[in-house]
C-alpha atoms as a PDB file:
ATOM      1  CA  UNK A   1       8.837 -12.760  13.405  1.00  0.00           C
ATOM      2  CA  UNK A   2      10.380 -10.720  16.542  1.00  0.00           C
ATOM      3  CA  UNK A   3      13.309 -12.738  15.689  1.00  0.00           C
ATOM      4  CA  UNK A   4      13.934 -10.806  12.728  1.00  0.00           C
ATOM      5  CA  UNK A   5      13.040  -7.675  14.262  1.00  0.00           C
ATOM      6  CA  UNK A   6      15.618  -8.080  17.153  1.00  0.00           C
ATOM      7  CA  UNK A   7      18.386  -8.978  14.087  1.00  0.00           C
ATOM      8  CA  UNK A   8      17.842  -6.124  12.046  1.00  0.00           C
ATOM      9  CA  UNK A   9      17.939  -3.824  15.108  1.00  0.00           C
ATOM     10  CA  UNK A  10      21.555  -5.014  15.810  1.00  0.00           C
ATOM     11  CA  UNK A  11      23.360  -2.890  13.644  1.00  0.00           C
ATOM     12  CA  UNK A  12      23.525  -1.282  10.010  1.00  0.00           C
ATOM     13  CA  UNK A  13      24.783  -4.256   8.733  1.00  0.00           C
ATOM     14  CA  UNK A  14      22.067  -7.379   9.970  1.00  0.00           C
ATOM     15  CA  UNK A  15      19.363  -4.275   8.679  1.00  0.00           C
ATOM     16  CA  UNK A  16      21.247  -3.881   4.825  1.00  0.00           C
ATOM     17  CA  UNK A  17      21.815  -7.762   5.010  1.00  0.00           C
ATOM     18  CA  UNK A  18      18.034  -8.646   5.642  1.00  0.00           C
ATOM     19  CA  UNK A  19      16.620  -5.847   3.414  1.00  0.00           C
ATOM     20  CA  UNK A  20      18.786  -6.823   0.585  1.00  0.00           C
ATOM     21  CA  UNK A  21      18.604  -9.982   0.525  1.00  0.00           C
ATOM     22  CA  UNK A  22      14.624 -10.065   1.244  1.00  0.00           C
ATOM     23  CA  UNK A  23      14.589  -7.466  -1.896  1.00  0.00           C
ATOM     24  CA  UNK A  24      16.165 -10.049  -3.983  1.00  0.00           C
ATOM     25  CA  UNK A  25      13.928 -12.691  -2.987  1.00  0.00           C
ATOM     26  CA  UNK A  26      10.586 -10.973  -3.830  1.00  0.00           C
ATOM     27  CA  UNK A  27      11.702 -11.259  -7.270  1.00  0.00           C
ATOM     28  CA  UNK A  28      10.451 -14.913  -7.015  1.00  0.00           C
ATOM     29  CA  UNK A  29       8.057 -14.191  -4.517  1.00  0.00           C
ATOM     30  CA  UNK A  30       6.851 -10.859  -4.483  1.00  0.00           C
ATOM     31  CA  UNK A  31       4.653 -10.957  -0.982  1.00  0.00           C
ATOM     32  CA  UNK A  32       8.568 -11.124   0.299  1.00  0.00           C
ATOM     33  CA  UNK A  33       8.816  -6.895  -0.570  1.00  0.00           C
ATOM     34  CA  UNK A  34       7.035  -6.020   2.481  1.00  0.00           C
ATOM     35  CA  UNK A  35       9.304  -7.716   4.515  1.00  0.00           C
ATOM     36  CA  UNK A  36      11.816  -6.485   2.680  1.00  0.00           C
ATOM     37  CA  UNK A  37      10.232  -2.455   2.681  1.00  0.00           C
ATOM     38  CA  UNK A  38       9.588  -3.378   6.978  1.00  0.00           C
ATOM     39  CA  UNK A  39      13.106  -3.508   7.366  1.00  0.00           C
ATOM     40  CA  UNK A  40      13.779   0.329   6.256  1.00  0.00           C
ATOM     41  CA  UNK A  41      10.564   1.593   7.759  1.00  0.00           C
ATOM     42  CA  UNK A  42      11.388  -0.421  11.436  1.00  0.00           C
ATOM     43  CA  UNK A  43      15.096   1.856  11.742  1.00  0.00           C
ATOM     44  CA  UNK A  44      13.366   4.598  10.619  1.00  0.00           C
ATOM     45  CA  UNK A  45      10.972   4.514  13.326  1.00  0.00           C
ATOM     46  CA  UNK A  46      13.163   3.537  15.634  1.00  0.00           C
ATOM     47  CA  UNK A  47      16.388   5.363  15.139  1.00  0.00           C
ATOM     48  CA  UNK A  48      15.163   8.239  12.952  1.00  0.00           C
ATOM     49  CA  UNK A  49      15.282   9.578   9.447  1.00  0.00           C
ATOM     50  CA  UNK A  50      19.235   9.836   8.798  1.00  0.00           C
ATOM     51  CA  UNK A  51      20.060   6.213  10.162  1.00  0.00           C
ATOM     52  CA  UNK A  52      16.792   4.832   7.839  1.00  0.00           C
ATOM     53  CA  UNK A  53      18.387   6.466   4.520  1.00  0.00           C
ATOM     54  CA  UNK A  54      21.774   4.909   5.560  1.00  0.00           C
ATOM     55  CA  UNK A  55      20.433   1.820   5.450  1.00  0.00           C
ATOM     56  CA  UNK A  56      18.173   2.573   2.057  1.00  0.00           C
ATOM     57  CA  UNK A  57      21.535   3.597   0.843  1.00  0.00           C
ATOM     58  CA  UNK A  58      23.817   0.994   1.587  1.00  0.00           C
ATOM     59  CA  UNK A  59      21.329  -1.764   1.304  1.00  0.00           C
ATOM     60  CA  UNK A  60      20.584  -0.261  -2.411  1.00  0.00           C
ATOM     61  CA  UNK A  61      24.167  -0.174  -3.591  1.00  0.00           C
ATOM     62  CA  UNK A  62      24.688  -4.011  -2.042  1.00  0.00           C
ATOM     63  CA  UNK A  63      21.250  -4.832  -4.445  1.00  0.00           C
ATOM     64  CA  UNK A  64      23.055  -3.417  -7.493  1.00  0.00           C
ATOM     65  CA  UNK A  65      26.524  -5.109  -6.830  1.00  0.00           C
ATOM     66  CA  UNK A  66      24.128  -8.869  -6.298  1.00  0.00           C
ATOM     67  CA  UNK A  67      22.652  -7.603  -9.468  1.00  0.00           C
ATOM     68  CA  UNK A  68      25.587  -7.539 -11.208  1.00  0.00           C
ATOM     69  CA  UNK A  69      26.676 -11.338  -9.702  1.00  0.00           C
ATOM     70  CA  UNK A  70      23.617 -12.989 -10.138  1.00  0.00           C
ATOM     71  CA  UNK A  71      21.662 -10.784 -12.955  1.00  0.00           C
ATOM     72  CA  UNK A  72      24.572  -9.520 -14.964  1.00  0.00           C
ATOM     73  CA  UNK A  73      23.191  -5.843 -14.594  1.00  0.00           C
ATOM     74  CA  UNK A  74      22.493  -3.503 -11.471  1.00  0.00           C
ATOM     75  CA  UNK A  75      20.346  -0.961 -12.802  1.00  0.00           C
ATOM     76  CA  UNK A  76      17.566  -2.792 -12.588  1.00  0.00           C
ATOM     77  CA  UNK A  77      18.133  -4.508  -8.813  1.00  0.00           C
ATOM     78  CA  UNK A  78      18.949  -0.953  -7.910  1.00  0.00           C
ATOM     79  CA  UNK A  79      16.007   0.766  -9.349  1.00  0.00           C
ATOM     80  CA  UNK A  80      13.632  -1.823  -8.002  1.00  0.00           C
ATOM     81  CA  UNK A  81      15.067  -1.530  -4.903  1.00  0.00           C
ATOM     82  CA  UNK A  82      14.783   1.783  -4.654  1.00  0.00           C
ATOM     83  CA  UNK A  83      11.422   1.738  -5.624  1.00  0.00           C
ATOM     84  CA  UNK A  84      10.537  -0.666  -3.023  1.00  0.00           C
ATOM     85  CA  UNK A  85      12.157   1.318  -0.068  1.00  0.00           C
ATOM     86  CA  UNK A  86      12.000   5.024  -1.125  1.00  0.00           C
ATOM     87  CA  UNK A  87       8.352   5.420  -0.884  1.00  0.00           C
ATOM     88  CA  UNK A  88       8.224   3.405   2.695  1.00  0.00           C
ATOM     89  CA  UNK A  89      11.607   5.422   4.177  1.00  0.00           C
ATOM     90  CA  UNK A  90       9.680   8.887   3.327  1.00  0.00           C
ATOM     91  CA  UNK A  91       6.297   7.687   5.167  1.00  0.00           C
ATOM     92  CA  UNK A  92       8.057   6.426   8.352  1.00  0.00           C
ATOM     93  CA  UNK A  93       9.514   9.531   9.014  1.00  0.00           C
ATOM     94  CA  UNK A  94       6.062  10.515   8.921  1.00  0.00           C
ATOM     95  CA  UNK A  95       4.925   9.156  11.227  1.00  0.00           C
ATOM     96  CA  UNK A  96       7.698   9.186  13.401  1.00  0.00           C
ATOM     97  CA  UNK A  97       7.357  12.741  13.415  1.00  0.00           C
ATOM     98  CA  UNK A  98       3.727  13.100  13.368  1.00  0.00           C
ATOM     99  CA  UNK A  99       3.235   9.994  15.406  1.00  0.00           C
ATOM    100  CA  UNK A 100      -0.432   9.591  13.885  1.00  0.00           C
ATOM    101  CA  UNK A 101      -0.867   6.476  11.901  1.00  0.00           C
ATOM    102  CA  UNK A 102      -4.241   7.984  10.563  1.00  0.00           C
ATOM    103  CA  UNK A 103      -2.093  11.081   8.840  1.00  0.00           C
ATOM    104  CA  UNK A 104       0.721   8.623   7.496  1.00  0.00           C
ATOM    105  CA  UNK A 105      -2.288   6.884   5.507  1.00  0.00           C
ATOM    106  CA  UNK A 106      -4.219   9.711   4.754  1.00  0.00           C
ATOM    107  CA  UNK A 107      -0.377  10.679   3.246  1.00  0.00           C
ATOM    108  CA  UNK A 108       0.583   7.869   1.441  1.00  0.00           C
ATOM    109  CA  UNK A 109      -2.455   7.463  -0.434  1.00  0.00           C
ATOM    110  CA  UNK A 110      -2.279  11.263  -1.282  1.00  0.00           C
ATOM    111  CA  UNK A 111       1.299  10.959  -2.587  1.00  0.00           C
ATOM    112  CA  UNK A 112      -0.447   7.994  -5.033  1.00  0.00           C
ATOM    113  CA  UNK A 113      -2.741  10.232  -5.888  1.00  0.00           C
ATOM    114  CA  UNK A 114      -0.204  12.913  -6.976  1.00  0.00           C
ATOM    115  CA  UNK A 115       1.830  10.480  -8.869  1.00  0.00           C
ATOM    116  CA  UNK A 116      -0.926   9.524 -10.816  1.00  0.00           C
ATOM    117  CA  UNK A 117      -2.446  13.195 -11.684  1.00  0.00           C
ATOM    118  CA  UNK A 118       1.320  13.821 -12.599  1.00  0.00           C
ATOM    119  CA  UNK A 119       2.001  11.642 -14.934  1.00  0.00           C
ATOM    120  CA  UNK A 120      -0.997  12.332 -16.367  1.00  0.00           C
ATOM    121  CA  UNK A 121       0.085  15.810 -17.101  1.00  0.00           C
ATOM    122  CA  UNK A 122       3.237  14.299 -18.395  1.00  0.00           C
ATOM    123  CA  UNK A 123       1.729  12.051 -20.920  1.00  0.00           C
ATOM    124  CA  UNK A 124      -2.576  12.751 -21.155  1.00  0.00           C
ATOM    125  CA  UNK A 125      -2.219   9.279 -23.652  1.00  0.00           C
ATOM    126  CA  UNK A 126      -0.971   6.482 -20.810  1.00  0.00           C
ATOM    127  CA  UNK A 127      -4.255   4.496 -21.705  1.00  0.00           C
ATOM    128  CA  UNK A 128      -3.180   4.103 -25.054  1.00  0.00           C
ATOM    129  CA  UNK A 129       0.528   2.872 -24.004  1.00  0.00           C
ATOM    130  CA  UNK A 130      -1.451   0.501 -21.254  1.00  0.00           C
ATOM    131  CA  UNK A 131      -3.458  -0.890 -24.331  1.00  0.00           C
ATOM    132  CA  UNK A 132      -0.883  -1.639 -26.510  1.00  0.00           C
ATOM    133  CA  UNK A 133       1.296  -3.462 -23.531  1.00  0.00           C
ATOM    134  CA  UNK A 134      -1.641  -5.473 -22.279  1.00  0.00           C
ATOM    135  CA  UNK A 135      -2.486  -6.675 -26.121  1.00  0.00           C
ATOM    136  CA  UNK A 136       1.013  -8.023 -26.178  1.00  0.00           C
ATOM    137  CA  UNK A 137       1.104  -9.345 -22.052  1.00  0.00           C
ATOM    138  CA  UNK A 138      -2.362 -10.994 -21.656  1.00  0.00           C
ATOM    139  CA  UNK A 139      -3.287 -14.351 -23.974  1.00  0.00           C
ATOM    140  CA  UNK A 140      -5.805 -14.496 -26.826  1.00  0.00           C
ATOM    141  CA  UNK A 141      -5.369 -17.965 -26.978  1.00  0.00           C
ATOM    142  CA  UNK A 142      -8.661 -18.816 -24.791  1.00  0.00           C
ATOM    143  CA  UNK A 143     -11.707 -19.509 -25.749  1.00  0.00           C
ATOM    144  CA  UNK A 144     -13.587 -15.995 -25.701  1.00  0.00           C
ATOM    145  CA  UNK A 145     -14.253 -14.071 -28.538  1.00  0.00           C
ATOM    146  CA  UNK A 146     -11.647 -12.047 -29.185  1.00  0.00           C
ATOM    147  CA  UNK A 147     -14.237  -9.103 -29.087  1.00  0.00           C
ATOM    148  CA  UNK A 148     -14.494  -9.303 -25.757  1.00  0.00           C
ATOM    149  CA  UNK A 149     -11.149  -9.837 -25.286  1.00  0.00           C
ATOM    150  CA  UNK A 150     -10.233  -6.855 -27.005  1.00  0.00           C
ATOM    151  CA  UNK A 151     -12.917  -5.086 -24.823  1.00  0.00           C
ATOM    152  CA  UNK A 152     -12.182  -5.862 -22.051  1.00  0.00           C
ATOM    153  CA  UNK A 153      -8.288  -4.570 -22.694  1.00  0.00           C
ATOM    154  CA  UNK A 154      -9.293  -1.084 -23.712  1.00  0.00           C
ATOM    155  CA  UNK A 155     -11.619  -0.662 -21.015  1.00  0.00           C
ATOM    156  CA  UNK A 156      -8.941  -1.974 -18.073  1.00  0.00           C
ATOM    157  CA  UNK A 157      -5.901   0.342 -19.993  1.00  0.00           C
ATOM    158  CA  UNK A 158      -7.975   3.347 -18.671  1.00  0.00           C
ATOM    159  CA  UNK A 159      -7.427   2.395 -15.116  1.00  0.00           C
ATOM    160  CA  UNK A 160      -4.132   0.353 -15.086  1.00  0.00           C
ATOM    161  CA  UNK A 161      -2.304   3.512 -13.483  1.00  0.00           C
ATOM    162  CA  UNK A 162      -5.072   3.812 -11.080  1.00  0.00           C
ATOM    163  CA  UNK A 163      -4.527   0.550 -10.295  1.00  0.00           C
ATOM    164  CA  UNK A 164      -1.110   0.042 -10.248  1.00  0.00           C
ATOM    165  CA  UNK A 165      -0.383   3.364  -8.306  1.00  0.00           C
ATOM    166  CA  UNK A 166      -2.639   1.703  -5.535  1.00  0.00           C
ATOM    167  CA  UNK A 167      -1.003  -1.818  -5.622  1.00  0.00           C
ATOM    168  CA  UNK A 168       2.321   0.526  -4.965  1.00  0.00           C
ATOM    169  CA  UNK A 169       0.419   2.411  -2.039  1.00  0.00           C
ATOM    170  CA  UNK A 170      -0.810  -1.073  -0.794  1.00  0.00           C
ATOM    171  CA  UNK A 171       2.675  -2.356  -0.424  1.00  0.00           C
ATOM    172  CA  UNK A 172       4.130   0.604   1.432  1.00  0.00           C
ATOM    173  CA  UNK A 173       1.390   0.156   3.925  1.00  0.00           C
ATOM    174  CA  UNK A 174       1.947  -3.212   4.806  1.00  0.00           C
ATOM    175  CA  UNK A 175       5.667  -2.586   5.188  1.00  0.00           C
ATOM    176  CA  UNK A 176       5.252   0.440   7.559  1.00  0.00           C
ATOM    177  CA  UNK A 177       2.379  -1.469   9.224  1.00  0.00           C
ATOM    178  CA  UNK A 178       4.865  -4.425   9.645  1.00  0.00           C
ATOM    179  CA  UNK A 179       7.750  -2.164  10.453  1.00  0.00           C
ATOM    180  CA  UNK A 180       5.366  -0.659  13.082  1.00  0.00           C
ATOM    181  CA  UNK A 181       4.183  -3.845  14.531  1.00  0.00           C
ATOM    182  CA  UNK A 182       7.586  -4.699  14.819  1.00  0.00           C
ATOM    183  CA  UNK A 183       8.671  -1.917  16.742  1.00  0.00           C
ATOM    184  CA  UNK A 184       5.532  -2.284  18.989  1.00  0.00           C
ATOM    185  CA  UNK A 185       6.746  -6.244  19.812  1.00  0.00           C
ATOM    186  CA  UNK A 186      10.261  -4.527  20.413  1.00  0.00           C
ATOM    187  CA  UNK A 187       9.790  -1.607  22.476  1.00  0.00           C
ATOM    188  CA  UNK A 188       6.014  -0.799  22.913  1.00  0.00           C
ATOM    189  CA  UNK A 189       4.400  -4.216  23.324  1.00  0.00           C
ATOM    190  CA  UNK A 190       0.016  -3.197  22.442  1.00  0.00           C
ATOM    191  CA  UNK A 191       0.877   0.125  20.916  1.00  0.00           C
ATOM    192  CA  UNK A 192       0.063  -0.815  17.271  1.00  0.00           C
ATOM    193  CA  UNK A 193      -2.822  -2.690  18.127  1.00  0.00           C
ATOM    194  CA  UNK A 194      -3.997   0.504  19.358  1.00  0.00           C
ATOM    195  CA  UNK A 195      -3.034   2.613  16.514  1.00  0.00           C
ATOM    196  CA  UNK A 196      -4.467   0.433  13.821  1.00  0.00           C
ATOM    197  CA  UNK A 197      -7.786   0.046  15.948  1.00  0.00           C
ATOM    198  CA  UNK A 198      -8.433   4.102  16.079  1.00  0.00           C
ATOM    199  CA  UNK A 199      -7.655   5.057  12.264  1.00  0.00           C
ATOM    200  CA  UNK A 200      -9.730   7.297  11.086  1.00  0.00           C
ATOM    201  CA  UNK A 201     -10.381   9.978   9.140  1.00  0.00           C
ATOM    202  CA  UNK A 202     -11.713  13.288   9.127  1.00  0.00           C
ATOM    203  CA  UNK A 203     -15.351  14.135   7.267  1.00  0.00           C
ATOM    204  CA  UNK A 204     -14.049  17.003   5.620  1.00  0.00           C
ATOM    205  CA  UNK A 205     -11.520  15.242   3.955  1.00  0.00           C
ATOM    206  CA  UNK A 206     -14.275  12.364   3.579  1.00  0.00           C
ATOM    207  CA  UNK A 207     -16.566  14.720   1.612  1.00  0.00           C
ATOM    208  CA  UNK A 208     -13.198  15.881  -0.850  1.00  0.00           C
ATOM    209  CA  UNK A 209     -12.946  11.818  -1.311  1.00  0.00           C
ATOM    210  CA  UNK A 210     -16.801  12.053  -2.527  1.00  0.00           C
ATOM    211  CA  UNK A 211     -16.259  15.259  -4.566  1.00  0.00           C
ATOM    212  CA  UNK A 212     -13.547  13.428  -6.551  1.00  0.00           C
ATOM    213  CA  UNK A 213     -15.086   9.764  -6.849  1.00  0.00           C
ATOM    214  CA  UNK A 214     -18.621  12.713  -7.950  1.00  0.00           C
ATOM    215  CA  UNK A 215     -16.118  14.228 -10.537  1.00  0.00           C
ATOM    216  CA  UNK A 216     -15.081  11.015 -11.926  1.00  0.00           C
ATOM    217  CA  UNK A 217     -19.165   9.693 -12.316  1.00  0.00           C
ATOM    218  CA  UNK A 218     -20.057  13.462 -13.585  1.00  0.00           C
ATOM    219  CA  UNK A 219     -17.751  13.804 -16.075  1.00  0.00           C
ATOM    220  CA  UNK A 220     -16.203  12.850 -19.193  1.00  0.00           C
ATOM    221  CA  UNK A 221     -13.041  12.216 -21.352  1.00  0.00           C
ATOM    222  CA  UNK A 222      -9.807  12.969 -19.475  1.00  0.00           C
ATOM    223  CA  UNK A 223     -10.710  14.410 -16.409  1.00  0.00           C
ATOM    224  CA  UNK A 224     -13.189  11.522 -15.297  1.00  0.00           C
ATOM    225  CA  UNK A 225     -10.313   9.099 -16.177  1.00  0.00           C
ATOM    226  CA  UNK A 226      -7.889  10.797 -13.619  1.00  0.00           C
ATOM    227  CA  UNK A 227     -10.629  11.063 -11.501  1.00  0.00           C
ATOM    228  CA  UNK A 228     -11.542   6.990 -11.630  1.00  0.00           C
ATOM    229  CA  UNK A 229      -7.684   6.397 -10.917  1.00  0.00           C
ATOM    230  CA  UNK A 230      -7.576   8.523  -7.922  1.00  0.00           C
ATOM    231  CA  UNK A 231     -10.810   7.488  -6.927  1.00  0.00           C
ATOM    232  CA  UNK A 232      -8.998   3.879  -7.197  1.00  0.00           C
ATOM    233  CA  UNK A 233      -6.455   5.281  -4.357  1.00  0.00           C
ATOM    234  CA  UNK A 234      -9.082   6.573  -2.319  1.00  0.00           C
ATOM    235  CA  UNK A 235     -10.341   2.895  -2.105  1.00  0.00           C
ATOM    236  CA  UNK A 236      -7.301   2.372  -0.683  1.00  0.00           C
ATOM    237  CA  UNK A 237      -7.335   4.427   2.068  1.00  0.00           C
ATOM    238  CA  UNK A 238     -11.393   3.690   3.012  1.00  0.00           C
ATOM    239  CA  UNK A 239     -10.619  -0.106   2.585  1.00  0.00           C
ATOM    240  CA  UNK A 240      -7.646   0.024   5.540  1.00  0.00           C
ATOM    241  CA  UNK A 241     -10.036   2.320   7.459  1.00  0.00           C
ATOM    242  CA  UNK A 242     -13.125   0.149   7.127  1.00  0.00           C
ATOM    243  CA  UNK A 243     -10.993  -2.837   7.866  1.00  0.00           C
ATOM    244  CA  UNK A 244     -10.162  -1.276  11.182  1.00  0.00           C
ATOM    245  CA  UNK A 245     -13.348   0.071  11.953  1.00  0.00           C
ATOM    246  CA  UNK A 246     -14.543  -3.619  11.249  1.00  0.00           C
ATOM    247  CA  UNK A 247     -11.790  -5.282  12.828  1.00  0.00           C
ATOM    248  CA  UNK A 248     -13.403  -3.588  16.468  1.00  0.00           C
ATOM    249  CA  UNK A 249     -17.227  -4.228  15.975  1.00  0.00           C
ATOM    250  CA  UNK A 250     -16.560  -8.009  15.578  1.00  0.00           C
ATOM    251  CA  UNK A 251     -13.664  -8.003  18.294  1.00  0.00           C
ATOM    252  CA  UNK A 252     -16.699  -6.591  20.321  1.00  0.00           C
ATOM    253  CA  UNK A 253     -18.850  -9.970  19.782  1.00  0.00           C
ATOM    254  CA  UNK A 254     -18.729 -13.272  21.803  1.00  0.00           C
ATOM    255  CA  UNK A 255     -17.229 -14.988  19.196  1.00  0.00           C
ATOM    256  CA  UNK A 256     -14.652 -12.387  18.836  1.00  0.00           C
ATOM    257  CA  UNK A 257     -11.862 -15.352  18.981  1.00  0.00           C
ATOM    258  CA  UNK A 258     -13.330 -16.679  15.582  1.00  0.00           C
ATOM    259  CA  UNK A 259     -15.105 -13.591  14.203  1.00  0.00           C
ATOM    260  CA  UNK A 260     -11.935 -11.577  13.762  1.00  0.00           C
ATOM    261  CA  UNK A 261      -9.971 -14.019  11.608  1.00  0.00           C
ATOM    262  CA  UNK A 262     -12.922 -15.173   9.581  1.00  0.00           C
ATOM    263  CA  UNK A 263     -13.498 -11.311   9.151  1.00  0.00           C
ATOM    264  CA  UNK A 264     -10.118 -11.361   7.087  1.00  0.00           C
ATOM    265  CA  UNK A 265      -9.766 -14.675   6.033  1.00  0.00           C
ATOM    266  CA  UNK A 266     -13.060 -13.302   3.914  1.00  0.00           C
ATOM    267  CA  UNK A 267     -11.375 -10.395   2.258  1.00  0.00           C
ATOM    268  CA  UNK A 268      -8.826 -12.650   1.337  1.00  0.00           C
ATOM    269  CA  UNK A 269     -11.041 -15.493  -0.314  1.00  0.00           C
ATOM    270  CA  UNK A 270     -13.830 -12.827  -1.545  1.00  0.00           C
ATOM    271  CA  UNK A 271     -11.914  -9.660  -2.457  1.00  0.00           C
ATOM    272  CA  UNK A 272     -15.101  -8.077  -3.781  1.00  0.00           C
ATOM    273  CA  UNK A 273     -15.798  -7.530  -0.201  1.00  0.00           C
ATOM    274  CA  UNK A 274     -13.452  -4.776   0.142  1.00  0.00           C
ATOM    275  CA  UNK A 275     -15.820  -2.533  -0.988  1.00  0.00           C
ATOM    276  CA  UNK A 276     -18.279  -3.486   1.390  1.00  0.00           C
ATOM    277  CA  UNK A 277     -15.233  -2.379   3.970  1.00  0.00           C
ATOM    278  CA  UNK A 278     -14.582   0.539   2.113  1.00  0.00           C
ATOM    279  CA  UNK A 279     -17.901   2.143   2.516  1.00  0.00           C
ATOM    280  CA  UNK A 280     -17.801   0.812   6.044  1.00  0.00           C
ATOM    281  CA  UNK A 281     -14.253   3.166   5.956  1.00  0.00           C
ATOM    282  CA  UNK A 282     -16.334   6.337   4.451  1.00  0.00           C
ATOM    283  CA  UNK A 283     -18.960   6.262   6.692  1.00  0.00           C
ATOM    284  CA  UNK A 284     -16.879   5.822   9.832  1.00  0.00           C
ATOM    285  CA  UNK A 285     -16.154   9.813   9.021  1.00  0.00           C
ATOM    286  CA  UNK A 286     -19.267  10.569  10.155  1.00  0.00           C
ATOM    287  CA  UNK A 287     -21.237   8.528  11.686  1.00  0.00           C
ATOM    288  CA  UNK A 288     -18.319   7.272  13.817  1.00  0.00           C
ATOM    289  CA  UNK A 289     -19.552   3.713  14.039  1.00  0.00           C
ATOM    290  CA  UNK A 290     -16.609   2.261  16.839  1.00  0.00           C
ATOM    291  CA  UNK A 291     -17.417   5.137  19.519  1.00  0.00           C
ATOM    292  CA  UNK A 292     -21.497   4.602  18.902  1.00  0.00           C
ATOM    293  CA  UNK A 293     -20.931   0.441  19.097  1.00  0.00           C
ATOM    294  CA  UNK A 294     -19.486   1.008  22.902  1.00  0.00           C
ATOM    295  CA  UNK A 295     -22.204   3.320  23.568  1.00  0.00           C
END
């Protein structure tokens, strides 16, 4: 994909063309959006905040104006444009600026968790709104008893913000981690390697993760609820942490060749194993399991 890369970082123009249209695209095939968000995040990083919102800009208004050719409308191309590039534009400056991968993480997934505890406070009954749009979305047409069924809706409306908040966080990291890699091809050939390899985080922010993920087992009603969907976030951040952490003890081995890829070829066909990695991630705070494997 340095093909791309060196396209984009032509001009305004290849950048708004390639971030547009990828935008569009990922309305078909949503994995497309990080591409898309990798576009803003890689002249962000490279030429700095003001050029990166020129291109958000510019690239946004050409979504709405396609929107209206091919959809008949703009707000929505423009809204979910913005909403794809926003959230990634803000983070790469980041960690331009604070040139720590670690802290644009750690960020990210706080901003999620913010989002969530605030619209929370803006409406305490989202559950109930996530119920009643999953009873009309998912099928009842199958053969389980529609008391599970209905079960199993009420219990997953109490998380759905949780959840989507960290789909949303996802997404942004994978574009800046693109955008990154990108620029490391480009200009810095190894340096993300590096980065991704040493992110970490620190124990005392590890032991706030436990309070909150505590509060949310402790507790009841409202407060464990907006505890569960931050604590849903925080899996974010220990799952990319584990996976790096991981990611070195098996480049470590003989078989390092075959062991890495398998390692993530297995999160992809077992996702339950994420929270294997996440714990992995959590521990790492202390125990510092990369630094005592060379030792």
């Amino acid at each position: 994909m340095k093909f791309l890369a060196e396209y984009i970082m032509r001009g305004r123009i290849q950048a708004m063309l390639v971030a547009t249209s990828l935008a569009l695209l990922s309305l078909l095939m949503p994995p497309i959006s990080i591409v898309s968000s990798a576009t803003v995040a890689l002249v962000t990083l490279r030429r700095g905040a003001t050029e990166g919102l020129y291109v958000l800009l510019s690239a946004s208004v050409m979504a709405g104006l396609m929107g209206i050719i091919f959809m008949g409308n703009y707000q929505f191309a423009l809204a979910y444009a913005l909403i794809l590039w926003l959230p990634v534009w803000l983070i790469s400056i980041i960690l331009r600026e604070g040139r720590q991968l670690s802290l644009a993480v750690e960020i990210a997934v706080i901003f999620g968790i913010i989002s969530v505890g605030a619209y929370y406070l803006y409406d305490p009954t989202v559950a109930s709104q996530w119920q009643s749009l999953l009873t009309q979305v998912l099928p009842v047409n199958t053969a389980a008893p529609i008391e599970d069924i209905t079960l199993a809706i009420n219990t997953m409306a109490h998380y759905m913000t949780g959840i989507l908040a960290a789909g949303t966080v996802f997404s942004v990291l994978f574009g800046l981690f693109l955008g990154r890699w990108w620029q490391a091809n480009l200009y810095n050939p190894g340096g993300f390697k590096q980065e991704y390899l040493s992110l970490s985080t620190q124990p005392k922010f590890a032991l706030g993760s436990l309070c909150i993920i505590a509060v949310a087992a402790l507790s009841q009603g409202l407060i464990a609820e907006i505890a569960w969907n931050a604590s849903i976030l925080l899996f974010v951040l220990y799952s990319v942490i584990g996976s790096s952490v991981a990611h070195t003890l098996f480049a470590t081995m003989k078989m390092a060749r075959f062991s890495v890829p398998m390692f993530y070829i297995t999160l992809f066909l077992i996702p339950h194993a994420l929270i294997l990695v996440a714990l992995v991630g959590i521990l790492d705070a202390w125990l510092n399991l990369r630094k005592s494997k060379s030792n």
